[in-house]
C-alpha atoms as a PDB file:
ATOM      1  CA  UNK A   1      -3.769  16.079  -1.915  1.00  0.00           C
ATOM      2  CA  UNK A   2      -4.479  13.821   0.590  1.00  0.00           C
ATOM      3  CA  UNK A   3      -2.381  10.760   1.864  1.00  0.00           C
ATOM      4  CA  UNK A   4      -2.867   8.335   4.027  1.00  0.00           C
ATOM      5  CA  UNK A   5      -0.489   6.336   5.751  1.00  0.00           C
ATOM      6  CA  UNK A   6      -1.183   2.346   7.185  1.00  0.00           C
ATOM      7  CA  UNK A   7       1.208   0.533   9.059  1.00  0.00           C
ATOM      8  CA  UNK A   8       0.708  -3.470   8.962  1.00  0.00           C
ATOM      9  CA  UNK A   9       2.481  -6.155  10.677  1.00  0.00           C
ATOM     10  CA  UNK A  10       4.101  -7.744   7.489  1.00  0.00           C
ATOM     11  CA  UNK A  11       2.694 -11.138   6.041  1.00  0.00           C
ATOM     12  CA  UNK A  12      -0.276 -10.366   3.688  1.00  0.00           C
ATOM     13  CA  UNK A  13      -0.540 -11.204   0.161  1.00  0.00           C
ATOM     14  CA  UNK A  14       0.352  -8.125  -2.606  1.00  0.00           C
ATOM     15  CA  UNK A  15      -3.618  -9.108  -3.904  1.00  0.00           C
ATOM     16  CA  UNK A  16      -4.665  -7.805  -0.221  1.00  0.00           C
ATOM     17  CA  UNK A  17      -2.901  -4.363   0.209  1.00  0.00           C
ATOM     18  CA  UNK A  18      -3.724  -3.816  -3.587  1.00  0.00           C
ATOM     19  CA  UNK A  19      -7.355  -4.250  -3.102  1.00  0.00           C
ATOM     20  CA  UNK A  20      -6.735  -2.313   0.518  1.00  0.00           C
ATOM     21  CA  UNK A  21      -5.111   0.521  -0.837  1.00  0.00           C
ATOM     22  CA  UNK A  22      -7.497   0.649  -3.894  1.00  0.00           C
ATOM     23  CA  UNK A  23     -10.811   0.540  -1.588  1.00  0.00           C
ATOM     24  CA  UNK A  24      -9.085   3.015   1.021  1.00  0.00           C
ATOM     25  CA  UNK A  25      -8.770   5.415  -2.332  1.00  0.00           C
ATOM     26  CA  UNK A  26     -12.503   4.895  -3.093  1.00  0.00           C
ATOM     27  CA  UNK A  27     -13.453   6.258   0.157  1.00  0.00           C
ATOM     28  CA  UNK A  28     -11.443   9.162   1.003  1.00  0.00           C
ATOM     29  CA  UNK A  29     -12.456  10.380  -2.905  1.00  0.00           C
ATOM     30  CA  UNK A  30     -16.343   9.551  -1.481  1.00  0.00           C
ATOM     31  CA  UNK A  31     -15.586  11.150   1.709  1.00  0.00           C
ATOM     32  CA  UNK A  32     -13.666  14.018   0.992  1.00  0.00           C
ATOM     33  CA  UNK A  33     -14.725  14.557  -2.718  1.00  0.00           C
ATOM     34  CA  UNK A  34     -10.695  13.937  -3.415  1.00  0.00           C
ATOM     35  CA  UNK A  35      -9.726  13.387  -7.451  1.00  0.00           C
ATOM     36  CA  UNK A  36      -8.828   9.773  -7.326  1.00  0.00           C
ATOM     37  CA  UNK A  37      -5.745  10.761  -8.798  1.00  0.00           C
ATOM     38  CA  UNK A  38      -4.646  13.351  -6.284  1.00  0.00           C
ATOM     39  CA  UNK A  39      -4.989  10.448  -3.303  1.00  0.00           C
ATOM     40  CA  UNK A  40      -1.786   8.861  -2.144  1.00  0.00           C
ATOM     41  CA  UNK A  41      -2.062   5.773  -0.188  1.00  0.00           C
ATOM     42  CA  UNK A  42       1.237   4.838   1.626  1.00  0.00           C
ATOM     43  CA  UNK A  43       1.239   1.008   3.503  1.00  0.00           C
ATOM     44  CA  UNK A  44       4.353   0.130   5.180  1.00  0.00           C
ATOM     45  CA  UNK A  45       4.866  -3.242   5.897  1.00  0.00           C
ATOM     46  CA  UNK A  46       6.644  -3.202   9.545  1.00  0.00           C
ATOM     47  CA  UNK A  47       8.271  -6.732  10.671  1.00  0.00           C
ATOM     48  CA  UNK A  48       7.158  -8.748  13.438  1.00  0.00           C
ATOM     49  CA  UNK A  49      10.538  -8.369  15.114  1.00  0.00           C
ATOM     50  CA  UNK A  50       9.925  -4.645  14.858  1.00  0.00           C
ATOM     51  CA  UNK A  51       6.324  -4.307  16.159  1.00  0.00           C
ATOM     52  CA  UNK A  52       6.180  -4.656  20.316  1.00  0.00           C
ATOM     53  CA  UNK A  53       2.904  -5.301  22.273  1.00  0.00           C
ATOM     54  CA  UNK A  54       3.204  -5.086  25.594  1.00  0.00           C
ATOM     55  CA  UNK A  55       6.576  -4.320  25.770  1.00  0.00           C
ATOM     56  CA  UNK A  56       6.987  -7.451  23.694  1.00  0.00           C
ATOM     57  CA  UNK A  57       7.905  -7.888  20.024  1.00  0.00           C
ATOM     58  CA  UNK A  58       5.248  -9.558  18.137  1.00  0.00           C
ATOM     59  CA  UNK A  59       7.627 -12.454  16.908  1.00  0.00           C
ATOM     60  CA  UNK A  60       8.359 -13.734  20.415  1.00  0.00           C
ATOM     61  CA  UNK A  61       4.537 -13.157  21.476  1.00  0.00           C
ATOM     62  CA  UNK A  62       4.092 -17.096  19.507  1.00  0.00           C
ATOM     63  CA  UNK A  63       6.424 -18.674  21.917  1.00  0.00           C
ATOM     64  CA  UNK A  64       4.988 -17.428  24.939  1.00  0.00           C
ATOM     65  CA  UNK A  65       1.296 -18.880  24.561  1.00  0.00           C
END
């Protein structure tokens, strides 16, 4: 069974990650010859406060520029 895990910085609409996590399905079946049903696609939603670049969380990285 496989699963697949994507992080994103939080902010997109539900229609994205549902077409996202239903085209990431479609090609790990097409890839690995998975059953569509036995694919689990896990997307975490991580905040900007929570997410550093640099050594800088990406909230703060707006107020810098």
């Amino acid at each position: 069974m496989p699963i697949i895990h994507i992080q994103l910085l939080e902010g997109r609409p539900k229609e994205k990650i549902s077409s996202l996590i239903a085209k990431v399905t479609d090609t790990v079946s097409e890839e690995l010859g998975a059953k569509r049903e036995t694919i689990r696609v896990l997307v975490t939603e991580v905040p900007k406060t929570h997410w550093g670049i640099g050594g800088v969380p990406v909230s703060e990285m707006a107020d810098r520029k």
